[in-house]
C-alpha atoms as a PDB file:
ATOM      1  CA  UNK A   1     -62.365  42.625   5.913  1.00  0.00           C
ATOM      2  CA  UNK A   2     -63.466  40.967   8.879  1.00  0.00           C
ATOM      3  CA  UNK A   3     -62.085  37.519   7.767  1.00  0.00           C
ATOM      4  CA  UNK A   4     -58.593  39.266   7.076  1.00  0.00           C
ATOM      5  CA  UNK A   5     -58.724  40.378  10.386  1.00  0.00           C
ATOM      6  CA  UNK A   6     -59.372  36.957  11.638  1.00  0.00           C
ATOM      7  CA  UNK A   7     -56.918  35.720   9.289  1.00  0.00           C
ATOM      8  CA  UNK A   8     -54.283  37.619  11.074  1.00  0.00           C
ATOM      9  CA  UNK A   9     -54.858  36.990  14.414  1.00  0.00           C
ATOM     10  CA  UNK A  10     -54.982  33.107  13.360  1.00  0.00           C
ATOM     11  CA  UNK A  11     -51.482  33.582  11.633  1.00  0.00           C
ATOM     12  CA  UNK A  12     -50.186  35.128  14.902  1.00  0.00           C
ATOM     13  CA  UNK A  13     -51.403  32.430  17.029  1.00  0.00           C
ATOM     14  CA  UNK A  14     -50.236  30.051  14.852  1.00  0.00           C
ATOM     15  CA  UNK A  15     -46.666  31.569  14.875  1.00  0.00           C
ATOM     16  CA  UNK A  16     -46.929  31.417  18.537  1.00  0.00           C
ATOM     17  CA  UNK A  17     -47.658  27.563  18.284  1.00  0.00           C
ATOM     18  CA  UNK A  18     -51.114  27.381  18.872  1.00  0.00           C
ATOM     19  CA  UNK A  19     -52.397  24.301  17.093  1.00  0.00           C
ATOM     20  CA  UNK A  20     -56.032  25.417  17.389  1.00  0.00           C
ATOM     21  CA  UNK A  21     -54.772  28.620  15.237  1.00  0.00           C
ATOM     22  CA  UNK A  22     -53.896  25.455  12.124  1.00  0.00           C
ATOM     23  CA  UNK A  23     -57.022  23.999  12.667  1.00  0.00           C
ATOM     24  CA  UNK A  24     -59.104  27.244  12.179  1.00  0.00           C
ATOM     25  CA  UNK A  25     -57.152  28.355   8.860  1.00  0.00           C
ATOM     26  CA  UNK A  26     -57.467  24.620   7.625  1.00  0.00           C
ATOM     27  CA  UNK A  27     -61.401  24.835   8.049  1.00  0.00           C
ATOM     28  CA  UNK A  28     -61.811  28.300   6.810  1.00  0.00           C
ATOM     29  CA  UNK A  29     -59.804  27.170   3.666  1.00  0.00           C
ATOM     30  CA  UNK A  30     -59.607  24.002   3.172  1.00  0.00           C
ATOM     31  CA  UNK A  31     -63.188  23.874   1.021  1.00  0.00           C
ATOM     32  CA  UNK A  32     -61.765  26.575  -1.473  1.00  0.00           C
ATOM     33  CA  UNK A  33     -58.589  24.990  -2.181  1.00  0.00           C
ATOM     34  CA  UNK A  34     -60.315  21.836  -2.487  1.00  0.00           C
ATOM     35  CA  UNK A  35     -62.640  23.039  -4.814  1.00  0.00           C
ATOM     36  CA  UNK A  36     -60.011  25.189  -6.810  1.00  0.00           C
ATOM     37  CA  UNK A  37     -57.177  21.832  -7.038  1.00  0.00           C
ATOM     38  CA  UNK A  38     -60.021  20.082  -7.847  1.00  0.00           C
ATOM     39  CA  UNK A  39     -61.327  21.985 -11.371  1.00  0.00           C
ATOM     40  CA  UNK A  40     -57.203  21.774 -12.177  1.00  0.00           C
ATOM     41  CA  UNK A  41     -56.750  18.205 -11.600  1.00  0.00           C
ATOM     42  CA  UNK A  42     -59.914  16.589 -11.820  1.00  0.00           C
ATOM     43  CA  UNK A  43     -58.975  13.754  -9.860  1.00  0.00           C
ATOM     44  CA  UNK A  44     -59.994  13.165  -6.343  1.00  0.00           C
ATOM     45  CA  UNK A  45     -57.264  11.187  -4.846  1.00  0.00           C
ATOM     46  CA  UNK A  46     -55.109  13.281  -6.273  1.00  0.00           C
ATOM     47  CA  UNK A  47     -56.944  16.647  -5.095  1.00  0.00           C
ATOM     48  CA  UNK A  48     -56.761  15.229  -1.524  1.00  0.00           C
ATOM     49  CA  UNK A  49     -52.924  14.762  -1.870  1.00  0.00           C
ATOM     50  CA  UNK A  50     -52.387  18.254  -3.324  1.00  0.00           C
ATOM     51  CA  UNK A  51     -54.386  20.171  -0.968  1.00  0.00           C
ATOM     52  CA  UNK A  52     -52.663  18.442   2.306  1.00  0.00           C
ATOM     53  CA  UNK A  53     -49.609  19.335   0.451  1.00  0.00           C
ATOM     54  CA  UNK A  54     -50.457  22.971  -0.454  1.00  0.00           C
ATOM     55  CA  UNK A  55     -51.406  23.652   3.773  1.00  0.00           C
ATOM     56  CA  UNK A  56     -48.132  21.562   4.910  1.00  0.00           C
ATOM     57  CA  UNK A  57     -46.296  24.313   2.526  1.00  0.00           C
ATOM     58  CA  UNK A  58     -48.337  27.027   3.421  1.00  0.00           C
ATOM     59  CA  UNK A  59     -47.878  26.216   7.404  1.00  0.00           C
ATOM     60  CA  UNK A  60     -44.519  25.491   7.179  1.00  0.00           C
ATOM     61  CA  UNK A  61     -43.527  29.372   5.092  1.00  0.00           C
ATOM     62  CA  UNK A  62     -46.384  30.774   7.117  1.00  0.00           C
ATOM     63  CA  UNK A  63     -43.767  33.058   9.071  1.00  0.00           C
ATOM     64  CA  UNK A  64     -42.615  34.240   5.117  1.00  0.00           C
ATOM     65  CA  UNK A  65     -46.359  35.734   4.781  1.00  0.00           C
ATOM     66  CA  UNK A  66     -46.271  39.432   4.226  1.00  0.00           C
ATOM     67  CA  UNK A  67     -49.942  41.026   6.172  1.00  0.00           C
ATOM     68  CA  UNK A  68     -50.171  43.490   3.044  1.00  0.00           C
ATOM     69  CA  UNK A  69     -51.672  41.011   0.994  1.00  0.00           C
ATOM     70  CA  UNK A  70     -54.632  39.020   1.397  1.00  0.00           C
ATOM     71  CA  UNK A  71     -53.354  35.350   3.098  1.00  0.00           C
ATOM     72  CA  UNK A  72     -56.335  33.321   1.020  1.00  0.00           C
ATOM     73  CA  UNK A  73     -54.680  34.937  -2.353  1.00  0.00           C
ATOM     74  CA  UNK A  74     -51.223  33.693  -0.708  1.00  0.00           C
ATOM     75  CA  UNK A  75     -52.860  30.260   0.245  1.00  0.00           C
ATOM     76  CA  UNK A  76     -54.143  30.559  -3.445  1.00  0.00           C
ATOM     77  CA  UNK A  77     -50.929  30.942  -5.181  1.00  0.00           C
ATOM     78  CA  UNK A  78     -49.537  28.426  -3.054  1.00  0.00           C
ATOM     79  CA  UNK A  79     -52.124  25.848  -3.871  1.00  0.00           C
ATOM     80  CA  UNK A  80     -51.560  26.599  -7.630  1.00  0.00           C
ATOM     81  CA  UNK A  81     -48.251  26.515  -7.515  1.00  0.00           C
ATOM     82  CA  UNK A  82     -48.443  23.591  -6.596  1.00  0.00           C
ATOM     83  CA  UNK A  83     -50.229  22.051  -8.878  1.00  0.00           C
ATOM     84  CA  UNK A  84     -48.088  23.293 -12.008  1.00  0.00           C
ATOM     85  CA  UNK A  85     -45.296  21.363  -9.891  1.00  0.00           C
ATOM     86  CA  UNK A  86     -47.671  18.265  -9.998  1.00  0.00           C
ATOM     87  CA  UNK A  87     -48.434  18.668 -14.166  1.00  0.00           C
ATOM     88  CA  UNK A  88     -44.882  19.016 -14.794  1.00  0.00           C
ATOM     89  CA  UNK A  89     -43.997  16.202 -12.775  1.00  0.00           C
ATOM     90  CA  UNK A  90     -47.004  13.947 -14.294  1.00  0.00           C
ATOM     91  CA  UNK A  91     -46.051  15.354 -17.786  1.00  0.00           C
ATOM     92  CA  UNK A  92     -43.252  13.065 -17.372  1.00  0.00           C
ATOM     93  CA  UNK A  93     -45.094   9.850 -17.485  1.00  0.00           C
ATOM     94  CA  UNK A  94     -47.314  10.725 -20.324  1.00  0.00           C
ATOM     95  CA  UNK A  95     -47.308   9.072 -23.613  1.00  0.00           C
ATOM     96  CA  UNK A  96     -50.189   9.477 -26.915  1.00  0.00           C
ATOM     97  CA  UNK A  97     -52.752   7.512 -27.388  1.00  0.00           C
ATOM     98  CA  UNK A  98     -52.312   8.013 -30.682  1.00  0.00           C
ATOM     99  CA  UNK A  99     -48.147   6.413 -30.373  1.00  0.00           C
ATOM    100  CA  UNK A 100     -48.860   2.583 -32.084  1.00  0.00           C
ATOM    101  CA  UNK A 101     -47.540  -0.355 -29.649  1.00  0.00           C
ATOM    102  CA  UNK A 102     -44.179  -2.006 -30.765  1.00  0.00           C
ATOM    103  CA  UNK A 103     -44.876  -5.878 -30.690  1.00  0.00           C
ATOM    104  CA  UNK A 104     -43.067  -8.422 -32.062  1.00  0.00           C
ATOM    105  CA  UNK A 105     -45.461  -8.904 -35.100  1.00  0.00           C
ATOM    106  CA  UNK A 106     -45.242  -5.065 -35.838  1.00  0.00           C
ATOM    107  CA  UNK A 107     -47.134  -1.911 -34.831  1.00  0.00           C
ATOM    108  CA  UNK A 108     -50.226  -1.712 -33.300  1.00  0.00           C
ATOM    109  CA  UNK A 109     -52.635   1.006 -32.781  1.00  0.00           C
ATOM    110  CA  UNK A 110     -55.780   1.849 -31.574  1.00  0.00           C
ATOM    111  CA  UNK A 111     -58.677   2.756 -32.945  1.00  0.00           C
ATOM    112  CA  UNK A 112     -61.500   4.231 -30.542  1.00  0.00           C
ATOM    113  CA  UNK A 113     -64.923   5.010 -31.793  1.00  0.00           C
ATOM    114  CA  UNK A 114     -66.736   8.175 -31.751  1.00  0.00           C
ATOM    115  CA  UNK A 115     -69.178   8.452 -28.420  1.00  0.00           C
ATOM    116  CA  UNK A 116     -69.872  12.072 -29.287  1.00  0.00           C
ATOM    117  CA  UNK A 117     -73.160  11.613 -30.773  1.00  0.00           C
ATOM    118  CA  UNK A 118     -76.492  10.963 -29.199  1.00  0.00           C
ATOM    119  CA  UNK A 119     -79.830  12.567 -29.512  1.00  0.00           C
ATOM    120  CA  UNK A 120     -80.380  13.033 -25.855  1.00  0.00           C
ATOM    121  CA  UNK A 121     -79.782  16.401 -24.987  1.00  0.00           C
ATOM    122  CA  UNK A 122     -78.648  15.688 -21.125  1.00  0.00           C
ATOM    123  CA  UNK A 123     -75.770  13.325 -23.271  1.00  0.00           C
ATOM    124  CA  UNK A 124     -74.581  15.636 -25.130  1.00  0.00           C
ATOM    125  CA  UNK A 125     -74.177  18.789 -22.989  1.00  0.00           C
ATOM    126  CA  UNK A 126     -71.956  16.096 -20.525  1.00  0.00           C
ATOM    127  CA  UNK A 127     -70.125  15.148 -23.650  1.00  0.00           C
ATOM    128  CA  UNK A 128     -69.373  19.031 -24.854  1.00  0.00           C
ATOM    129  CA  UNK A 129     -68.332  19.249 -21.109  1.00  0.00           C
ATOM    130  CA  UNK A 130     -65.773  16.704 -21.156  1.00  0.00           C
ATOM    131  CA  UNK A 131     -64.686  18.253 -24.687  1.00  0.00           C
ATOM    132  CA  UNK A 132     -64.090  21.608 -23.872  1.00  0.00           C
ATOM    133  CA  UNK A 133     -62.132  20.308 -20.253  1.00  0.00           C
ATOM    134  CA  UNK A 134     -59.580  17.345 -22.602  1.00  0.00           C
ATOM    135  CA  UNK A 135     -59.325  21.209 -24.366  1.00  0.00           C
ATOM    136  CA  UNK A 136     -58.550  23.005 -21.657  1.00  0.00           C
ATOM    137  CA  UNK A 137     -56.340  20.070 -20.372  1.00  0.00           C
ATOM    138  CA  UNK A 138     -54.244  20.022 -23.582  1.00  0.00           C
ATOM    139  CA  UNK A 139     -53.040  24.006 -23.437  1.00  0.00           C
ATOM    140  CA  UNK A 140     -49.630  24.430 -22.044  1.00  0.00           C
ATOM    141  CA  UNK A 141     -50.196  25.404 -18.261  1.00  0.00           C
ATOM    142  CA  UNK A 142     -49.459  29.039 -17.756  1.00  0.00           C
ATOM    143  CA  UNK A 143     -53.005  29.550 -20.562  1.00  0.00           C
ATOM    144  CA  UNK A 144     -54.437  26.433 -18.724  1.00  0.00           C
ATOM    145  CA  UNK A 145     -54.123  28.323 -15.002  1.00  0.00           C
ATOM    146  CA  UNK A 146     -55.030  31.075 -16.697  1.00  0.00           C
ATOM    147  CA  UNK A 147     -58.445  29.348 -18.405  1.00  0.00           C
ATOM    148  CA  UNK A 148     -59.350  27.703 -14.775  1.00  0.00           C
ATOM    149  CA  UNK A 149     -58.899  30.806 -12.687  1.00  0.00           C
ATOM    150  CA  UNK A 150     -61.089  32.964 -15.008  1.00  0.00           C
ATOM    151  CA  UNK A 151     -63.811  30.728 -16.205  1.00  0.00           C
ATOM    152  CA  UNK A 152     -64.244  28.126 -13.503  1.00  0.00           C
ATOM    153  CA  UNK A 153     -62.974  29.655 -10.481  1.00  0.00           C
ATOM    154  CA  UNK A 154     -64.485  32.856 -11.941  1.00  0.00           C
ATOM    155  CA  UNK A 155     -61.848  35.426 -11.133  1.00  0.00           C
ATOM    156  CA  UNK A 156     -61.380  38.768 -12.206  1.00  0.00           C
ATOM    157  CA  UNK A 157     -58.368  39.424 -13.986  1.00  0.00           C
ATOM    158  CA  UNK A 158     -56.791  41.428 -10.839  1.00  0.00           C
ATOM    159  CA  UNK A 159     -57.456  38.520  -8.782  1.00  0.00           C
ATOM    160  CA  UNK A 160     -55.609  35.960 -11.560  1.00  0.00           C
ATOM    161  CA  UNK A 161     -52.838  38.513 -11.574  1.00  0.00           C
ATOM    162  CA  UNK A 162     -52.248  38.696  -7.690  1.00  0.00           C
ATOM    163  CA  UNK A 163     -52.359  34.844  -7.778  1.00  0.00           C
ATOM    164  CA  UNK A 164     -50.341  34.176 -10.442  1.00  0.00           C
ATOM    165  CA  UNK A 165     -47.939  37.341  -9.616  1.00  0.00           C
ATOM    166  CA  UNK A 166     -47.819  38.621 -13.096  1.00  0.00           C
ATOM    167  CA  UNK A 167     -48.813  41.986 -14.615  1.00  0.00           C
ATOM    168  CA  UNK A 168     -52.334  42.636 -15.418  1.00  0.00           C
ATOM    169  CA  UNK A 169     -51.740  42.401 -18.948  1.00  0.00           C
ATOM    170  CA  UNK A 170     -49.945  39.330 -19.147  1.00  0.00           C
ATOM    171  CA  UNK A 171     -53.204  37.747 -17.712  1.00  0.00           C
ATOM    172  CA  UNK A 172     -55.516  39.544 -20.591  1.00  0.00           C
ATOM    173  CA  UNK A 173     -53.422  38.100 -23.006  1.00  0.00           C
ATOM    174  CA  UNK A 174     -52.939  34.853 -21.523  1.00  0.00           C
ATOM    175  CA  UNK A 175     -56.941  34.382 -21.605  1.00  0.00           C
ATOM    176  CA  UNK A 176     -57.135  35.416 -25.411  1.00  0.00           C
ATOM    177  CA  UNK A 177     -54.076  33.234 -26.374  1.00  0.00           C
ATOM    178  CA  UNK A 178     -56.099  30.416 -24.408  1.00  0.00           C
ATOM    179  CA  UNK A 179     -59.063  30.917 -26.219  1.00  0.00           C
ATOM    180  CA  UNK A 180     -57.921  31.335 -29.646  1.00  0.00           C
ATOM    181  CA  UNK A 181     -56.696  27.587 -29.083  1.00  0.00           C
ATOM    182  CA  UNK A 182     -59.482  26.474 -27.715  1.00  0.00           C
ATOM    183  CA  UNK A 183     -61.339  27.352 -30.430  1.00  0.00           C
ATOM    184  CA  UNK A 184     -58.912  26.080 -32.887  1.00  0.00           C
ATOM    185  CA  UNK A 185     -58.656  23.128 -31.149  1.00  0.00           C
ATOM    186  CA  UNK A 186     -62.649  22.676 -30.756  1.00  0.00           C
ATOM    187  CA  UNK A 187     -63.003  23.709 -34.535  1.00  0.00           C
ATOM    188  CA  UNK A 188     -64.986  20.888 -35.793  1.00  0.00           C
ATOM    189  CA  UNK A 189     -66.102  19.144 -32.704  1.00  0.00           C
ATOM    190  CA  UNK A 190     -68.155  22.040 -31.362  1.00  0.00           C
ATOM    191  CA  UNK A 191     -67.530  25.144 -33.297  1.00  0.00           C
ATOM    192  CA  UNK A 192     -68.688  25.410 -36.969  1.00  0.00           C
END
């Protein structure tokens, strides 16, 4: 409580142009979002950009911010928001590895060799890591949000469905949808 109190007493300074007021909310926040663009994206440039890009939307609809809610859920939604902007965007530019290369003496494609085995434990807990997030990376992104709210940024389900602004229920079945193809798509790899 006490933060949402200095939450809105920040917002109101802010509104009344005090620059200090930006700075404040940008410290108190800035870590989260970070960390939250961050397990989406996975990329650090890219993190940096999206953050800076979530606050200069945030500050700029700031006045638009309705004190009934709490502003790091707005800031939240915001910063997800987004970043479903910046997968649809990048969605544009991807292609599969799996597509063979025209050339001029035919198709050719790629063949990559299998670095999922080794007998040192440390290995292969990194490896079913990096599995489970090419997974997670592959669902369609309402399941993927979904996925990286509950299990990494360890929401509750009425947290995920104040962010996300959808019923309750949408978000329990989002999170079984997502992991029924998770495990479909894992099948094999790490599942039995």
């Amino acid at each position: 409580m006490a933060c949402e109190k200095e939450d809105k007493t920040e917002i109101q300074r802010a509104l009344e142009g005090d620059q200090r007021a930006y700075t404040q909310i940008l410290k108190r926040y800035r870590g989260t979002i970070y960390n939250l663009v961050y397990k989406m994206v996975r990329n650090r440039e890219e993190t940096e950009d999206l953050v800076q890009e979530a606050f200069i939307k945030a500050f700029a609809s700031l006045a638009t911010f309705n004190e009934e809610y709490a502003f790091s859920t707005w800031l939240y939604k915001i910063a997800i928001n987004n970043c479903i902007d910046h997968f649809r965007k990048r969605r544009l530019k991807t292609f599969s590895i799996d597509t063979p290369i025209k050339s001029r003496d035919g198709d050719i494609t790629r063949e990559f060799s299998d670095t999922t085995f080794s007998p040192d434990k440390k290995i292969l807990s990194k490896e079913k890591n990096k599995l489970i997030s090419e997974a997670i990376d592959k669902l369609p992104e309402k399941y993927r949000t979904s996925i990286v709210l509950r299990h990494r940024e360890e929401r509750t389900y009425e947290e995920i469905s104040e962010i996300l602004d959808i019923p309750l229920g949408t978000v329990k079945a989002r999170i079984f949808r997502a992991r029924e193809m998770l495990k479909k798509e894992l099948k094999g790899t790490l599942l039995p």
